[in-house]
Protein backbone atom coordinates (compact mmCIF):
# COMPACT_ATOMS: atom_id res chain seq x y z
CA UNK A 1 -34.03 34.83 -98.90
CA UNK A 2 -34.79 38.04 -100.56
CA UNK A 3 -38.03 37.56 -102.85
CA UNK A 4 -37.78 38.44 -106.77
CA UNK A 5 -40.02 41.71 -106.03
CA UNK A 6 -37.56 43.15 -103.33
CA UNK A 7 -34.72 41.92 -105.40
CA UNK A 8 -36.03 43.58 -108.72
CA UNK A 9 -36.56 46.96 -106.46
CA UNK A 10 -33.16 46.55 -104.69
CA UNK A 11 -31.58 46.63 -107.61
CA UNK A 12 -32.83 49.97 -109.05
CA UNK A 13 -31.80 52.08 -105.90
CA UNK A 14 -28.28 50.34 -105.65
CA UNK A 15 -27.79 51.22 -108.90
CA UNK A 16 -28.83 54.82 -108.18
CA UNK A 17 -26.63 54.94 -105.47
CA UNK A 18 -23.56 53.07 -106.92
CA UNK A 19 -24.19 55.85 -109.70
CA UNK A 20 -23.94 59.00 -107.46
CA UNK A 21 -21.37 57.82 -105.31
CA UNK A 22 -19.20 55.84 -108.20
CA UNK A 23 -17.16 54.02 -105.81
CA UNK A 24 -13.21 52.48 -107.29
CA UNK A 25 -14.18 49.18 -104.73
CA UNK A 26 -16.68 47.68 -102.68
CA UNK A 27 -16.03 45.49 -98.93
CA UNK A 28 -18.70 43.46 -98.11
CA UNK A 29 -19.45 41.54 -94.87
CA UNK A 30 -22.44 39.43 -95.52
CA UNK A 31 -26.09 38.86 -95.44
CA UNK A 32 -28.25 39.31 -98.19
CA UNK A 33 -28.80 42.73 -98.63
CA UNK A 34 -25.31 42.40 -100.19
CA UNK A 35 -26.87 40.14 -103.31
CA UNK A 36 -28.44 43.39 -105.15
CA UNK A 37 -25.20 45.61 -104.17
CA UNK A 38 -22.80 42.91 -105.93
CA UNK A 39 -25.10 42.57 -108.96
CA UNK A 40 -24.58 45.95 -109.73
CA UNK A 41 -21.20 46.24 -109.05
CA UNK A 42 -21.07 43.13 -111.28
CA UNK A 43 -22.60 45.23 -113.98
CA UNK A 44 -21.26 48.13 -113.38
CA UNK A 45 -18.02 46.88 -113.55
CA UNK A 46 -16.96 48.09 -109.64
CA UNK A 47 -14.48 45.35 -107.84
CA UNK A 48 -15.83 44.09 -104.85
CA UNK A 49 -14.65 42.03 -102.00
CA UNK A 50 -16.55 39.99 -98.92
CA UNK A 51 -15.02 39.29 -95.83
CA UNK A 52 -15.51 35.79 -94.05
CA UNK A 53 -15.37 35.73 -90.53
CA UNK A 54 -16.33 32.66 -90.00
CA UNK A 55 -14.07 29.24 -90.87
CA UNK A 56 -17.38 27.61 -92.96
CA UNK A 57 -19.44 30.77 -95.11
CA UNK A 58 -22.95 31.10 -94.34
CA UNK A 59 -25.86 30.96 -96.94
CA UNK A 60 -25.40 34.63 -98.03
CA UNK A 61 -21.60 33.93 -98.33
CA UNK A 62 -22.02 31.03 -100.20
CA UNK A 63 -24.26 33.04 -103.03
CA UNK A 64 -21.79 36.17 -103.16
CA UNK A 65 -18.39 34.10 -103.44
CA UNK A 66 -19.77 33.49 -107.35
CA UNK A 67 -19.91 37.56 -107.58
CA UNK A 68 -17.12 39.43 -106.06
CA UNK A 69 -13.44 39.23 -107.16
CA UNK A 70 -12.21 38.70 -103.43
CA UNK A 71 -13.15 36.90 -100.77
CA UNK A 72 -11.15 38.20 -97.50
CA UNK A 73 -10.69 35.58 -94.49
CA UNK A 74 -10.08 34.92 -91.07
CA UNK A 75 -7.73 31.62 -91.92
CA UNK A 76 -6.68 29.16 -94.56
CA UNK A 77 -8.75 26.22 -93.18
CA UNK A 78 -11.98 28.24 -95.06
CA UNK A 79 -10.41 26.34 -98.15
CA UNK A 80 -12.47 23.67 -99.00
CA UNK A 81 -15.46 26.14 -98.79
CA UNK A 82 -14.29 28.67 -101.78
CA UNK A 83 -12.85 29.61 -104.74
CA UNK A 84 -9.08 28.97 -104.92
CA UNK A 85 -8.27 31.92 -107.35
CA UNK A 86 -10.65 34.79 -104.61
CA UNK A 87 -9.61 33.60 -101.48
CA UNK A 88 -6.93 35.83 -99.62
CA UNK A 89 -6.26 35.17 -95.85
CA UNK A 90 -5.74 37.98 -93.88
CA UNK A 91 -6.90 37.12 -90.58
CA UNK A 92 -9.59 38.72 -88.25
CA UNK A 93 -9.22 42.07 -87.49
CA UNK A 94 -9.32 43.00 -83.70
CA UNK A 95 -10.82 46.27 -82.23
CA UNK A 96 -8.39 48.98 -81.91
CA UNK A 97 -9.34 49.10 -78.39
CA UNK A 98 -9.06 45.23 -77.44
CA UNK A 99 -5.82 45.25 -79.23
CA UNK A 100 -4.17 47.80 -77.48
CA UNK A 101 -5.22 45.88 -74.12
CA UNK A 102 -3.56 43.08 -75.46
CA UNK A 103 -0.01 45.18 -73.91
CA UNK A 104 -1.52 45.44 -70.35
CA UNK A 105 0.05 43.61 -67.60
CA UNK A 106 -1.89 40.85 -66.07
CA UNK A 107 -1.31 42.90 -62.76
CA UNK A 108 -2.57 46.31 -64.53
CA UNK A 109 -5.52 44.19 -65.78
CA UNK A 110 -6.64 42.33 -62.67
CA UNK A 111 -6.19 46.02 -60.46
CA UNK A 112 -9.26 46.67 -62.85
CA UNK A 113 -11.44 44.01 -61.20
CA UNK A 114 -10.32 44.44 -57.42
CA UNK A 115 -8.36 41.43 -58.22
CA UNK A 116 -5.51 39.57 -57.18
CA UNK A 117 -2.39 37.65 -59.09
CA UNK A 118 -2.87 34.76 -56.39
CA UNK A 119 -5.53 32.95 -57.70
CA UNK A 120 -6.20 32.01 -61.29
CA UNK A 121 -8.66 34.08 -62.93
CA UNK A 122 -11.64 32.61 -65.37
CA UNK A 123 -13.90 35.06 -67.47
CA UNK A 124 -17.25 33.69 -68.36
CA UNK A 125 -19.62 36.06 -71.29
CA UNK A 126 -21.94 35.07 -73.89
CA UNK A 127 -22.12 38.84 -75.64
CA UNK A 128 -23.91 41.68 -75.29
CA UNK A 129 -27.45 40.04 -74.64
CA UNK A 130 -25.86 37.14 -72.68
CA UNK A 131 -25.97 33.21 -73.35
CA UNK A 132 -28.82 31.92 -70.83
CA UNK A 133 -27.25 28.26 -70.87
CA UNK A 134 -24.02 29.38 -70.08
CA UNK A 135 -25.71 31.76 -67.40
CA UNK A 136 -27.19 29.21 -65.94
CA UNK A 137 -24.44 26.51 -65.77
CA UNK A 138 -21.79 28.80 -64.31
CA UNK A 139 -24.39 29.69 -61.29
CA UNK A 140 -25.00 26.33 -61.08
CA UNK A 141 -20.82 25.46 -59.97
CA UNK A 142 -20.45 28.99 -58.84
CA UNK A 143 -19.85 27.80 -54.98
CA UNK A 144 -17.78 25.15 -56.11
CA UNK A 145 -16.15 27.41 -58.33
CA UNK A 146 -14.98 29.74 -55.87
CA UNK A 147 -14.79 27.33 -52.50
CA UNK A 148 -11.31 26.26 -55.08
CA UNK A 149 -10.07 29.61 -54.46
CA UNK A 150 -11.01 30.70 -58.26
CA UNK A 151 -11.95 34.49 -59.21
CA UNK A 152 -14.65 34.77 -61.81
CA UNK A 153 -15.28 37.75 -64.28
CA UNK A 154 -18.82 37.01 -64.93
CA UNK A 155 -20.40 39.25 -68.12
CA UNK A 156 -23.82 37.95 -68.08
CA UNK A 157 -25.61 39.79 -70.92
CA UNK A 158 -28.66 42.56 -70.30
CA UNK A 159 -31.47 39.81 -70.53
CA UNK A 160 -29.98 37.21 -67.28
CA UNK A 161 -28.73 40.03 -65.58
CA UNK A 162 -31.08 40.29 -62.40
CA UNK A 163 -31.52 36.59 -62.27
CA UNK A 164 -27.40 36.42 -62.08
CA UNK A 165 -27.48 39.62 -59.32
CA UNK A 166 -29.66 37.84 -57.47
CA UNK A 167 -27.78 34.74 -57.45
CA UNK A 168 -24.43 36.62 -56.51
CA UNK A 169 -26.75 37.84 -53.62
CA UNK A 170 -26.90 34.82 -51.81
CA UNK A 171 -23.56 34.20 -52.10
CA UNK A 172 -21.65 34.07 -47.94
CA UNK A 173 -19.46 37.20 -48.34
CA UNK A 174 -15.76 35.43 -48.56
CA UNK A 175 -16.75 33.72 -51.44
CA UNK A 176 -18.71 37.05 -52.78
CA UNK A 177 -14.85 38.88 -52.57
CA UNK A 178 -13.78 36.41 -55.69
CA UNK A 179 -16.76 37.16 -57.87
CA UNK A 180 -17.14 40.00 -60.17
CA UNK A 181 -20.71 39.75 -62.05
CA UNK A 182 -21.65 42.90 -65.09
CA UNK A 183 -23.90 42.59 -67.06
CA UNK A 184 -22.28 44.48 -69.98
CA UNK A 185 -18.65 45.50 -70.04
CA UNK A 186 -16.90 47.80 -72.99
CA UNK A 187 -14.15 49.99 -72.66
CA UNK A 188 -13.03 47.11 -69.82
CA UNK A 189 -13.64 43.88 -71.76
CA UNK A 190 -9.88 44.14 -73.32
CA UNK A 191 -8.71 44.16 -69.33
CA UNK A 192 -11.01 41.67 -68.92
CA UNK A 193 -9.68 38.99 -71.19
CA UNK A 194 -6.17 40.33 -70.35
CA UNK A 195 -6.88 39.16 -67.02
CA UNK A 196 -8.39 35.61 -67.45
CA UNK A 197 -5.97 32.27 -67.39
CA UNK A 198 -9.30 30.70 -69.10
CA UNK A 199 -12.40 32.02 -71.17
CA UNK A 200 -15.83 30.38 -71.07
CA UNK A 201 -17.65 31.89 -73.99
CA UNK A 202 -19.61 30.95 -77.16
CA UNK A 203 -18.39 30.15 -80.67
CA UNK A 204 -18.86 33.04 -82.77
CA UNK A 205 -16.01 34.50 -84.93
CA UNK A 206 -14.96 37.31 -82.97
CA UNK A 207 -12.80 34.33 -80.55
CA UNK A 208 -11.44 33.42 -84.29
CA UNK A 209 -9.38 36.81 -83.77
CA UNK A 210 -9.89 37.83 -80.09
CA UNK A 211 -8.31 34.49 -77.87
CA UNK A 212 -5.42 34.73 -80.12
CA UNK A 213 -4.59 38.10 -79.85
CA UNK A 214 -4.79 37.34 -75.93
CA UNK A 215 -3.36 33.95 -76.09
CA UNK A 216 -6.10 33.13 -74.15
CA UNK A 217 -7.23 29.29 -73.75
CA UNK A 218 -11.21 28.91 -74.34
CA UNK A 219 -13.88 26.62 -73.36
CA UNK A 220 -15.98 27.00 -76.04
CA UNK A 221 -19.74 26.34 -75.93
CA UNK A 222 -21.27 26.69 -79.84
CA UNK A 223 -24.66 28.32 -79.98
CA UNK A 224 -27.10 25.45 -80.60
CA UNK A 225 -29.78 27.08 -82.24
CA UNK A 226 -27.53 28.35 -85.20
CA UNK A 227 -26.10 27.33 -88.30
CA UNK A 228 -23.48 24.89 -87.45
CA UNK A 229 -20.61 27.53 -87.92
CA UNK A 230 -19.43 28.15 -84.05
CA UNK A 231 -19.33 24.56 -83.93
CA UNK A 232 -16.77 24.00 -87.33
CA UNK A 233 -15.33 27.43 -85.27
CA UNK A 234 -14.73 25.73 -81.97
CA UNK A 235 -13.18 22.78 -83.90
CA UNK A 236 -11.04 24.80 -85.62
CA UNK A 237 -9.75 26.23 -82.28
CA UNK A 238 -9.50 23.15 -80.62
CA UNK A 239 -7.84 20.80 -83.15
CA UNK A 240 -5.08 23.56 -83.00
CA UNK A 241 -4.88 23.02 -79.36
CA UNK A 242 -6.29 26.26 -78.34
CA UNK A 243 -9.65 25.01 -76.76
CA UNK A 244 -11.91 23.04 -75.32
CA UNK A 245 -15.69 22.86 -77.04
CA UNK A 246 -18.11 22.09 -75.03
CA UNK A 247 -21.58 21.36 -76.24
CA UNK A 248 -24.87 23.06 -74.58
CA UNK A 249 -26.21 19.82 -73.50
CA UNK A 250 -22.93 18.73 -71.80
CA UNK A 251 -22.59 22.16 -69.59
CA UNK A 252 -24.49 21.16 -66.80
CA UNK A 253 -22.28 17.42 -66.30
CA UNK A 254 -18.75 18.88 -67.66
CA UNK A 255 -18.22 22.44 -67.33
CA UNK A 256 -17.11 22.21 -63.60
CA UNK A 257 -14.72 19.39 -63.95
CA UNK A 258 -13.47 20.66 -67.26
CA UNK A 259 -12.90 24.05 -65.74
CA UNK A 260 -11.07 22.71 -63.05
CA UNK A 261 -9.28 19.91 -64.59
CA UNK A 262 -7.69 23.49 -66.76
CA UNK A 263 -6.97 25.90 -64.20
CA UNK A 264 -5.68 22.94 -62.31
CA UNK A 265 -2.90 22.59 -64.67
CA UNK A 266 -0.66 25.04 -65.65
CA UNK A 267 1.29 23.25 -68.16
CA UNK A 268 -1.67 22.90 -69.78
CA UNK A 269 -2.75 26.30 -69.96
CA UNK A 270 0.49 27.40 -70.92
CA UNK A 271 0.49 25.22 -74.07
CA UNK A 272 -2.68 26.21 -74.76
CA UNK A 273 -2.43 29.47 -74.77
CA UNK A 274 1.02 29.49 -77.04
CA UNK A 275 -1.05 27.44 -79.35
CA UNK A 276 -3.66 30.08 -79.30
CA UNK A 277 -0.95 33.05 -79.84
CA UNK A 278 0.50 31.37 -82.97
CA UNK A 279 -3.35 31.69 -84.42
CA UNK A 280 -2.44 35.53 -83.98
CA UNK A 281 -2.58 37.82 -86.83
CA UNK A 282 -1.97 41.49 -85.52
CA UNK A 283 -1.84 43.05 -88.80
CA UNK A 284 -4.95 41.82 -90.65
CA UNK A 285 -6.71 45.09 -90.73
CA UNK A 286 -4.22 46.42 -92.56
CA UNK A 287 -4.27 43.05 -95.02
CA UNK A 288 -7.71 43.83 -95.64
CA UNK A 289 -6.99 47.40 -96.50
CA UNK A 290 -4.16 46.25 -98.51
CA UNK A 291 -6.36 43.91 -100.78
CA UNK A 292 -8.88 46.45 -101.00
CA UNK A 293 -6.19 48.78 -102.77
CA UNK A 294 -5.11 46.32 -104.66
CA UNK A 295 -8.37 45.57 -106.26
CA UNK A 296 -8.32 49.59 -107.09
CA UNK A 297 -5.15 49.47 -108.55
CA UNK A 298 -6.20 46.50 -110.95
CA UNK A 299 -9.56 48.41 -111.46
CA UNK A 300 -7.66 51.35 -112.88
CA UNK A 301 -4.91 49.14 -114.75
């Protein structure tokens, strides 16, 4: 929480800056070094809007939905946590880059990987710095994994990633052929998830807009040292039918069986991943732009 002496100083050079650069709006995406910035645009009479990733808001969310005009979100079920008259849905906007992926073919996708459309294909990541539990579980079932004839995108994350190249060491060389282990991927993460019949990842809100725009079916493991938001998240995306949470302390008995019970059954998969395509919202950049110019226009009028 920001402390009345940084909050009385905030204020001063946000309203220096708000004065020099005399904006017609304001977007906003959280945390509370937002808290001085709406204040002043408060004052100073700017329109401002906050987007909600997230299905539940945050602390910091929770304090700015009393001072901006708008509050832009990922999906209606945010609801019950704000303001009827602010709230606009406009979905979660996708990378430019993941989006256009989203036309590959699943053959184009897999040639990426050195992989084949014979065997079903699972992608396991945790982010850019990895998810240790996760990690850990999936090297765990790895043999067993791939002894069922299943390929395995594995983005571990910079901080696992010579404990998880040593582990794909060890591995007898047939199965070795069906596992590909990175510890970071960018420009090929959109092939990536284009490729996968099923997604092992955390909670967080970028799966609110990214295994849609894939209709890709999730096993969803909430980060358990957080705020509970990834786990109202992997509710949200599994009371719709498009995943499967899994809790941390439940990875080591159920994520083998669950994985396999999945990619075991493709009528499920299919039905999960049409429930996760009608989650879709392709155009919600451009709804967020579009609010944004509408709080200009009733600025000016």
């Amino acid at each position: 929480m920001i402390n009345a002496a940084q909050l009385t100083w905030s204020l001063g050079t946000v309203n220096r800056l708000l004065g020099r650069f005399r904006p017609h709006v304001l977007f906003l995406t959280g945390g509370y070094v937002n808290v001085p910035v709406s204040i002043v645009a408060r004052v100073r009479r700017v329109p401002a809007a906050i987007f909600l990733p997230d299905v539940e808001p945050g602390t910091a969310i929770e304090v700015l939905k009393h001072l901006v005009d708008r509050i832009a979100c990922t999906t209606a079920a945010s609801a019950p946590y704000l303001p009827e008259d602010k709230m606009v849905v406009t979905g979660y906007p996708v990378r430019p880059e993941l989006r256009r992926a989203t036309t590959l073919l699943r053959e184009e996708a897999l040639a990426t990987f050195h992989l084949t459309t014979k065997r079903p294909t699972l992608l396991v990541f945790g982010g850019s710095r990895g998810a240790r539990s996760i990690n850990r579980a999936l090297m765990a079932v790895l043999p067993a994994l791939l002894a069922e004839d299943i390929q395995v995108i594995h983005v571990s994350g910079q901080l696992d990633w010579e404990e998880v190249e040593a582990n794909a060491a060890t591995l007898p060389a047939d199965s070795r052929s069906r596992y590909r282990p990175y510890p970071y991927l960018h420009g090929e993460m959109g092939a990536a998830m284009r490729a996968a019949d099923l997604a092992v990842t955390r909670a967080g809100a970028g799966m609110l807009g990214e295994a849609p725009a894939f209709a890709l079916p999730s096993i969803l493991v909430p980060y358990p040292h957080a705020w509970r938001y990834q786990k109202i998240n992997a509710d949200y995306l599994a009371e719709r039918g498009a995943a499967v949470r899994l809790d941390d302390e439940q990875l080591g008995e159920r994520l083998l069986p669950t994985v396999l019970s999945l990619l075991q059954d493709a009528e499920r998969l299919a039905a999960m991943s049409a429930a996760a395509h009608a989650l879709d919202v392709p155009d919600a950049a451009d709804n967020v732009a579009r609010l944004l110019l509408d709080l200009k226009r009733e600025r000016r009028d």
